[in-house]
PDB file of N, CA and C in Angstrom:
ATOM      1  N   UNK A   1      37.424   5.052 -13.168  1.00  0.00           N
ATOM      2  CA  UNK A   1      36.001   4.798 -13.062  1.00  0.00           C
ATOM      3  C   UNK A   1      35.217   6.097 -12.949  1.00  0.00           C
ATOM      4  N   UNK A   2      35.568   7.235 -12.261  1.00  0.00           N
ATOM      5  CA  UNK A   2      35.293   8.526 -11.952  1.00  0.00           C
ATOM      6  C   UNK A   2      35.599   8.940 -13.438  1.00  0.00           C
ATOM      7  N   UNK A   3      35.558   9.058 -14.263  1.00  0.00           N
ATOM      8  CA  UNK A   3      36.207   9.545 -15.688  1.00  0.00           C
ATOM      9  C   UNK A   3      35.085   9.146 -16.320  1.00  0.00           C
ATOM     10  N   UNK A   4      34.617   7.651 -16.235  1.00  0.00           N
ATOM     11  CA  UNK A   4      33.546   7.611 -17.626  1.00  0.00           C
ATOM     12  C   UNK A   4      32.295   7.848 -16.633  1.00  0.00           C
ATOM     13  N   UNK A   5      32.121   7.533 -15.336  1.00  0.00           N
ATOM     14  CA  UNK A   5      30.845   8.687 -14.656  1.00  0.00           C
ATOM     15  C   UNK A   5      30.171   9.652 -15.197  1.00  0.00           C
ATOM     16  N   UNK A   6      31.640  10.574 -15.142  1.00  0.00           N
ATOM     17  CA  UNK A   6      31.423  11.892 -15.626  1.00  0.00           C
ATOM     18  C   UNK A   6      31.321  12.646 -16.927  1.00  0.00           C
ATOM     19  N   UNK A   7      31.981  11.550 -18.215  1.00  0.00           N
ATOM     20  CA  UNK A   7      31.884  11.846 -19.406  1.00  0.00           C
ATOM     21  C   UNK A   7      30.367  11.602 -20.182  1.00  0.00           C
ATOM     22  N   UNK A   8      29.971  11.996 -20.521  1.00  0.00           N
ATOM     23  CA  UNK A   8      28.122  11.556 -21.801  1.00  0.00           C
ATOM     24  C   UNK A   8      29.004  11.806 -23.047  1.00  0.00           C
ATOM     25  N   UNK A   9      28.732  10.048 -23.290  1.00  0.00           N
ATOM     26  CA  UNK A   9      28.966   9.860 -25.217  1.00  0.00           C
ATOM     27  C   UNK A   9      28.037  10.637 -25.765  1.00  0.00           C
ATOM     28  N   UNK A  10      27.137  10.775 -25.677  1.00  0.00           N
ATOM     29  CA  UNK A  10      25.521  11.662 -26.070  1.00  0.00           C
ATOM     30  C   UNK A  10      24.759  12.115 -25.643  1.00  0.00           C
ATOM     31  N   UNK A  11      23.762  12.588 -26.021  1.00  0.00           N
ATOM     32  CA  UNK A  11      23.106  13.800 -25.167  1.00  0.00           C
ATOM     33  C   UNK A  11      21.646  12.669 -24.458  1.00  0.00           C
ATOM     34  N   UNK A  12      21.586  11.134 -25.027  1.00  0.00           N
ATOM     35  CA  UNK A  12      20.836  10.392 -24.212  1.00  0.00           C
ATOM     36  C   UNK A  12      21.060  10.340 -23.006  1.00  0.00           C
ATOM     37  N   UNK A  13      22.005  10.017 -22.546  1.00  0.00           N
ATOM     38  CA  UNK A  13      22.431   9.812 -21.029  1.00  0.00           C
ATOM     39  C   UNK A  13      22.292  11.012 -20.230  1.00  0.00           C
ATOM     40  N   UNK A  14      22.252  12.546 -20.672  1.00  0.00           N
ATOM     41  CA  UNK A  14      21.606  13.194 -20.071  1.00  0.00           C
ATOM     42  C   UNK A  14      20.160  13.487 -19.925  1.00  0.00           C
ATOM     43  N   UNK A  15      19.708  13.111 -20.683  1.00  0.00           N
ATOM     44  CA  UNK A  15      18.099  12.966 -21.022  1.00  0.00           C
ATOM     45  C   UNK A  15      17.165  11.776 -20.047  1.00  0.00           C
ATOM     46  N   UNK A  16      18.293  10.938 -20.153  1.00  0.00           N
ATOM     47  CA  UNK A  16      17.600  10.185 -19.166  1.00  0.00           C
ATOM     48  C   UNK A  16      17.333  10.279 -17.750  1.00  0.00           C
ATOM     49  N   UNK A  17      18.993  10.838 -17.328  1.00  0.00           N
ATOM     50  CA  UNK A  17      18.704  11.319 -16.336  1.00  0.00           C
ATOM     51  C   UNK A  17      18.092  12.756 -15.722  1.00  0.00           C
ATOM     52  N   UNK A  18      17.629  13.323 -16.775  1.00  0.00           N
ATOM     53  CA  UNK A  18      16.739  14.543 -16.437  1.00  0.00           C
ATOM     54  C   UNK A  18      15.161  14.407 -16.533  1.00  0.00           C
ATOM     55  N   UNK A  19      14.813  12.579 -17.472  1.00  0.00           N
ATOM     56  CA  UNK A  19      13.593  12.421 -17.189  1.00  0.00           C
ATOM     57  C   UNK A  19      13.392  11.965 -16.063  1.00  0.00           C
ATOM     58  N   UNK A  20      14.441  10.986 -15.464  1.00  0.00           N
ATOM     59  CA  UNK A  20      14.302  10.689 -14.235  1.00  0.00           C
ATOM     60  C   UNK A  20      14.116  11.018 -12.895  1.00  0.00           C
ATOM     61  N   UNK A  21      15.120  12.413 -13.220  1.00  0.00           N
ATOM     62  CA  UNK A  21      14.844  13.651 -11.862  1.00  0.00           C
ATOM     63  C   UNK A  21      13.298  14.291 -11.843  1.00  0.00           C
ATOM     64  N   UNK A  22      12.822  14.278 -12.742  1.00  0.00           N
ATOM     65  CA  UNK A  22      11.762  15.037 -13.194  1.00  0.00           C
ATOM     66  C   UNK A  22      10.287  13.917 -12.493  1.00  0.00           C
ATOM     67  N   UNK A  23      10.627  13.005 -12.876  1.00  0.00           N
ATOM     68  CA  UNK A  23       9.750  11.832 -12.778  1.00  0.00           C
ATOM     69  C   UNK A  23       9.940  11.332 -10.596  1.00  0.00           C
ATOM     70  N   UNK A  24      10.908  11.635 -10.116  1.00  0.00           N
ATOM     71  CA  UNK A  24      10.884  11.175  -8.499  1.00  0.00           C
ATOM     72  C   UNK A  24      10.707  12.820  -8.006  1.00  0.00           C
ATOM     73  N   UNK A  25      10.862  13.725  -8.677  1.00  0.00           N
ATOM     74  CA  UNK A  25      10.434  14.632  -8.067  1.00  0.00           C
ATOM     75  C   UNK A  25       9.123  14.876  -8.098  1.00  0.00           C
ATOM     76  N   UNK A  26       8.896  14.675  -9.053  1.00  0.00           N
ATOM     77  CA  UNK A  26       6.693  14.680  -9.160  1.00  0.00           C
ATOM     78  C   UNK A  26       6.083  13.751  -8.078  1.00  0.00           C
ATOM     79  N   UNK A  27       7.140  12.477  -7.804  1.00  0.00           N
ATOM     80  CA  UNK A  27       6.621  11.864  -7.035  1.00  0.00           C
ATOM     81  C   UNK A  27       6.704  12.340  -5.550  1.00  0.00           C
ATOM     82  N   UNK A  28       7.362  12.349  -5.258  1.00  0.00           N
ATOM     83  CA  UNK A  28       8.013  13.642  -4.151  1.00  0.00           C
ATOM     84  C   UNK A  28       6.990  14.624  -3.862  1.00  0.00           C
ATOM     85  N   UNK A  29       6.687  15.338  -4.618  1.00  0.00           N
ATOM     86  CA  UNK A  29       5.715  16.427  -4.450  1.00  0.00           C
ATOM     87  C   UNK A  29       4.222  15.862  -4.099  1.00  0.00           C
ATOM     88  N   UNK A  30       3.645  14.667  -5.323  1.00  0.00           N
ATOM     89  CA  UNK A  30       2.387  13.972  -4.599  1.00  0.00           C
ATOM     90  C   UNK A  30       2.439  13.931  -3.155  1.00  0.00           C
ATOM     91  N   UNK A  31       3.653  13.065  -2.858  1.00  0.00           N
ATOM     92  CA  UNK A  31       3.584  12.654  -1.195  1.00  0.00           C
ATOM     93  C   UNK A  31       3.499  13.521  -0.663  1.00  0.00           C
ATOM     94  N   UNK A  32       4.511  14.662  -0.428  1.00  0.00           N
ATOM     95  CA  UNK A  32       4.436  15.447   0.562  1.00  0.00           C
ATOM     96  C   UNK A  32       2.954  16.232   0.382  1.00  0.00           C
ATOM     97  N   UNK A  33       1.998  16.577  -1.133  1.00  0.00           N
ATOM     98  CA  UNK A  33       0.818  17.262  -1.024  1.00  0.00           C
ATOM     99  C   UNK A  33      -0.360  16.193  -0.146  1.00  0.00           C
ATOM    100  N   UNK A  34      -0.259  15.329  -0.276  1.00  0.00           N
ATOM    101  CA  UNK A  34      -1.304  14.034  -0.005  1.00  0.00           C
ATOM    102  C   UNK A  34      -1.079  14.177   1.509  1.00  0.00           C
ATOM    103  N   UNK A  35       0.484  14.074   2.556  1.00  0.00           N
ATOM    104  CA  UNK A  35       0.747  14.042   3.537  1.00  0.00           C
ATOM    105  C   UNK A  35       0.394  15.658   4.192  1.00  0.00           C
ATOM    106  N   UNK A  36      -0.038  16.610   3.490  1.00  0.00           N
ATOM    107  CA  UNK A  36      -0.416  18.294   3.721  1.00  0.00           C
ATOM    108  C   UNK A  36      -1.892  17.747   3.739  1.00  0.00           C
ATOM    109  N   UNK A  37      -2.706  17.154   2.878  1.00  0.00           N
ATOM    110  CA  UNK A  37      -3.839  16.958   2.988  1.00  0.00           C
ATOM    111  C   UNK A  37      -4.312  16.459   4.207  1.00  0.00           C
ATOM    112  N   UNK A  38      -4.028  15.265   4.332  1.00  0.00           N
ATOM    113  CA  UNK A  38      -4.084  14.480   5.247  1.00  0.00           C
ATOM    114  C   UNK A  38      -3.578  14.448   7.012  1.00  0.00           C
ATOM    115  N   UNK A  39      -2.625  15.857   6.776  1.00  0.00           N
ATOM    116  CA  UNK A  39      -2.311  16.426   8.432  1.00  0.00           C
ATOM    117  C   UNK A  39      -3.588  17.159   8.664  1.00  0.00           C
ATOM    118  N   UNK A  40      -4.745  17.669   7.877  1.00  0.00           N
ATOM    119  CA  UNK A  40      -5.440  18.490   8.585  1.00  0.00           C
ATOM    120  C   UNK A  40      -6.618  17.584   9.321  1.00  0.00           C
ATOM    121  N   UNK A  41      -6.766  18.723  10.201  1.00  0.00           N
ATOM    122  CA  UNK A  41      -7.748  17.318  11.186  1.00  0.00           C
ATOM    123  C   UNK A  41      -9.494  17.309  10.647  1.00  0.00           C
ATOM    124  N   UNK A  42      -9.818  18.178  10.451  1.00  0.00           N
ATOM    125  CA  UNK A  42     -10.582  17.773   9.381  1.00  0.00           C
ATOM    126  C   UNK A  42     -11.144  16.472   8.361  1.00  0.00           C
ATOM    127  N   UNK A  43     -10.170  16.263   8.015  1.00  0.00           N
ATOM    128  CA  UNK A  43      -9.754  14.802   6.707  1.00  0.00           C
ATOM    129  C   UNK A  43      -9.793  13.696   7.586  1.00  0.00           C
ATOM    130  N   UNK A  44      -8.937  14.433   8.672  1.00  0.00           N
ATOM    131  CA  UNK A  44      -8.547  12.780   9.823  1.00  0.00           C
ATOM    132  C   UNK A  44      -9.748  12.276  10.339  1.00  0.00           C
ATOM    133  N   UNK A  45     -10.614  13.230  10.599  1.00  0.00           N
ATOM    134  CA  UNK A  45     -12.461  13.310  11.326  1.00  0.00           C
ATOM    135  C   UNK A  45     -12.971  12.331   9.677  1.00  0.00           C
ATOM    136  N   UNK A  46     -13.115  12.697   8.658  1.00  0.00           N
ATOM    137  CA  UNK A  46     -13.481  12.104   7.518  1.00  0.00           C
ATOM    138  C   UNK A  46     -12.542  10.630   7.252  1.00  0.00           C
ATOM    139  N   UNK A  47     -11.704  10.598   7.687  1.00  0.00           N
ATOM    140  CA  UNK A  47     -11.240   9.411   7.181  1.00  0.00           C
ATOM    141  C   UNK A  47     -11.768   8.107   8.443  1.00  0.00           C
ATOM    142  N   UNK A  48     -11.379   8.623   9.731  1.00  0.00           N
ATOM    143  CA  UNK A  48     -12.066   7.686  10.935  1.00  0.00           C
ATOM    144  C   UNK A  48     -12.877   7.568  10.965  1.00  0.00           C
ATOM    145  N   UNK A  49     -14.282   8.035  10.161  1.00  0.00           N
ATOM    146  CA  UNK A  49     -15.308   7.568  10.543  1.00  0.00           C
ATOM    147  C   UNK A  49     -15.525   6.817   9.440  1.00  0.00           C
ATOM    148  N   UNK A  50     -14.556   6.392   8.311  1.00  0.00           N
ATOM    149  CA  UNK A  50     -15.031   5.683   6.863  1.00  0.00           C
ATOM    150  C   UNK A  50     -14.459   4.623   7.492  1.00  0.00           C
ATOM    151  N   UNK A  51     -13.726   4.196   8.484  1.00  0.00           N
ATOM    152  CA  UNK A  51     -12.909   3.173   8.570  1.00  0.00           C
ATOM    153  C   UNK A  51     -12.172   2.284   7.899  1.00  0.00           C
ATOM    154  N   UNK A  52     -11.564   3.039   7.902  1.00  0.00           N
ATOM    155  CA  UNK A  52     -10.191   2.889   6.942  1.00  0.00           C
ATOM    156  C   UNK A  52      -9.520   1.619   7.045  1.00  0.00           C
ATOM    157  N   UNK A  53      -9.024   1.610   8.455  1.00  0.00           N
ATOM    158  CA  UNK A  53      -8.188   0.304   8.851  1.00  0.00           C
ATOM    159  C   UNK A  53      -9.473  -1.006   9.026  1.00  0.00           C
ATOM    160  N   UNK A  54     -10.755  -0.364   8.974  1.00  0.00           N
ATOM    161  CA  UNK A  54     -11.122  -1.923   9.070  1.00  0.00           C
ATOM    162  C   UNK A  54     -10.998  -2.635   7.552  1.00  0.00           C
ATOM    163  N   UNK A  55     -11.299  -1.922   6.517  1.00  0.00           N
ATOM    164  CA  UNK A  55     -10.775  -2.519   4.885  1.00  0.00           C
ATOM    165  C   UNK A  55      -9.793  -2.909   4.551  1.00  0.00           C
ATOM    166  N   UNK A  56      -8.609  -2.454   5.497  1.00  0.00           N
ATOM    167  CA  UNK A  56      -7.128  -2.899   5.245  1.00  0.00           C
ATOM    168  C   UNK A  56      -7.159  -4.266   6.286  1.00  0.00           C
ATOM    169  N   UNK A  57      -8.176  -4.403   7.174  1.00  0.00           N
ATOM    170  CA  UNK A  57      -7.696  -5.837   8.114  1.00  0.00           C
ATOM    171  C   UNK A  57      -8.574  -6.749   7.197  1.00  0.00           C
ATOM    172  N   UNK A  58      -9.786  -6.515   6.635  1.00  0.00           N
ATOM    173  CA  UNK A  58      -9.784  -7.356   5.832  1.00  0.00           C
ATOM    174  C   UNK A  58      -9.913  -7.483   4.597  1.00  0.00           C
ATOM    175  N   UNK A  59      -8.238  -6.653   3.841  1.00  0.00           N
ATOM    176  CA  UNK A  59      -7.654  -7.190   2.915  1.00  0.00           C
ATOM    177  C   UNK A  59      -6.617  -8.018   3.216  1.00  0.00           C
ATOM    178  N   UNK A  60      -5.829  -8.044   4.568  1.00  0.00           N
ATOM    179  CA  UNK A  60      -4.795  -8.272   4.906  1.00  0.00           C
ATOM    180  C   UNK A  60      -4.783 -10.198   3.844  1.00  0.00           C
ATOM    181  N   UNK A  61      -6.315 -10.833   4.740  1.00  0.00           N
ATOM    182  CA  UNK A  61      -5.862 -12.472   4.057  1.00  0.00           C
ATOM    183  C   UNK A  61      -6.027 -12.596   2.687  1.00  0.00           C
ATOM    184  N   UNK A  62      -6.303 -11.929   1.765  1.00  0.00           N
ATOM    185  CA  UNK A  62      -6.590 -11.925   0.447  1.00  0.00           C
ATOM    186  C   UNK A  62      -4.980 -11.786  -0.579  1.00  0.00           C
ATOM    187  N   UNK A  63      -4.233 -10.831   0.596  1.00  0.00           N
ATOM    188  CA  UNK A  63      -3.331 -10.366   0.381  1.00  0.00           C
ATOM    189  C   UNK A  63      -2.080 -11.631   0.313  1.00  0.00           C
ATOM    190  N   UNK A  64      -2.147 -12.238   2.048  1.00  0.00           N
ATOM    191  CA  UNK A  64      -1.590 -13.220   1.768  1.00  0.00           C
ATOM    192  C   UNK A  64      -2.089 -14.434   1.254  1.00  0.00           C
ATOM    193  N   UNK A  65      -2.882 -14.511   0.259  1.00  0.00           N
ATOM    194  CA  UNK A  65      -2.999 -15.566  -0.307  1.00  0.00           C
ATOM    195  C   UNK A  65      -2.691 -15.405  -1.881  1.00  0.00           C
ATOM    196  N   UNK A  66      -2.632 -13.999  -2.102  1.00  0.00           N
ATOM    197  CA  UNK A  66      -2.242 -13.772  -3.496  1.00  0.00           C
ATOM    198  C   UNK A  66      -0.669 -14.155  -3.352  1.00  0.00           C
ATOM    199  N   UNK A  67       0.254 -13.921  -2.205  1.00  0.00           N
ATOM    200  CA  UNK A  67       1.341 -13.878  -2.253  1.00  0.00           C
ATOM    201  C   UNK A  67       1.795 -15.273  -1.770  1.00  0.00           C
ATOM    202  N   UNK A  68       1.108 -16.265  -1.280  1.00  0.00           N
ATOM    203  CA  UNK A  68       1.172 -18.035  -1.450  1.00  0.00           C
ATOM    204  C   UNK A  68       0.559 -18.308  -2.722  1.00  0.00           C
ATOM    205  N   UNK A  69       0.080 -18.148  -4.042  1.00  0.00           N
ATOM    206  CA  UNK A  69      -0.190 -18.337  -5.352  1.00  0.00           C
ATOM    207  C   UNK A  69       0.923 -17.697  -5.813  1.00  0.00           C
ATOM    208  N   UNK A  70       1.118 -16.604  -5.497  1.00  0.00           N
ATOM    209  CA  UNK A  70       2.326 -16.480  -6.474  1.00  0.00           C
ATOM    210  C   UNK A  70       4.044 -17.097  -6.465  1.00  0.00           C
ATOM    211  N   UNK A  71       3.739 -17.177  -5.428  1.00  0.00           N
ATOM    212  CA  UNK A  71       5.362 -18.257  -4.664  1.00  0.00           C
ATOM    213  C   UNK A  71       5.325 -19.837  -5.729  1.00  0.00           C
ATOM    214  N   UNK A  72       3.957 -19.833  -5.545  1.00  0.00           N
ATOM    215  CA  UNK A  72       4.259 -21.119  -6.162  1.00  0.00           C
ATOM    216  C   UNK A  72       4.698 -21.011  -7.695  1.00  0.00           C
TER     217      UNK A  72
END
């Protein structure tokens, strides 16, 4: 099983997985820049006074009701 792991019939199977590395590392990098943004206190002063969590409490029932329509 360790044998065909390691063998590429073609040069796709490396390709893919080099778009793939390429593609969670970009993602990788967003987060951690967004999570650099967002440690400064600054942003944190700008974000608490937009109130943030009150838009997320009321998305919360919208939320579960998209997800009882879609069950069904």
């Amino acid at each position: 099983m360790s044998m065909e792991l390691t063998q590429h019939t073609n040069g796709q199977d490396w390709q893919e997985s080099r778009d793939t590395l390429f593609l969670l590392g970009g993602a990788a990098m967003v987060v951690f820049g967004a999570g650099l943004i967002l440690s400064t206190p600054m942003m944190r002063r700008y974000l608490g006074g937009a109130g943030i969590g009150n838009l997320i409490q009321a998305a919360i029932p919208d939320f579960e009701r998209y997800l009882k329509l879609r069950s069904m």
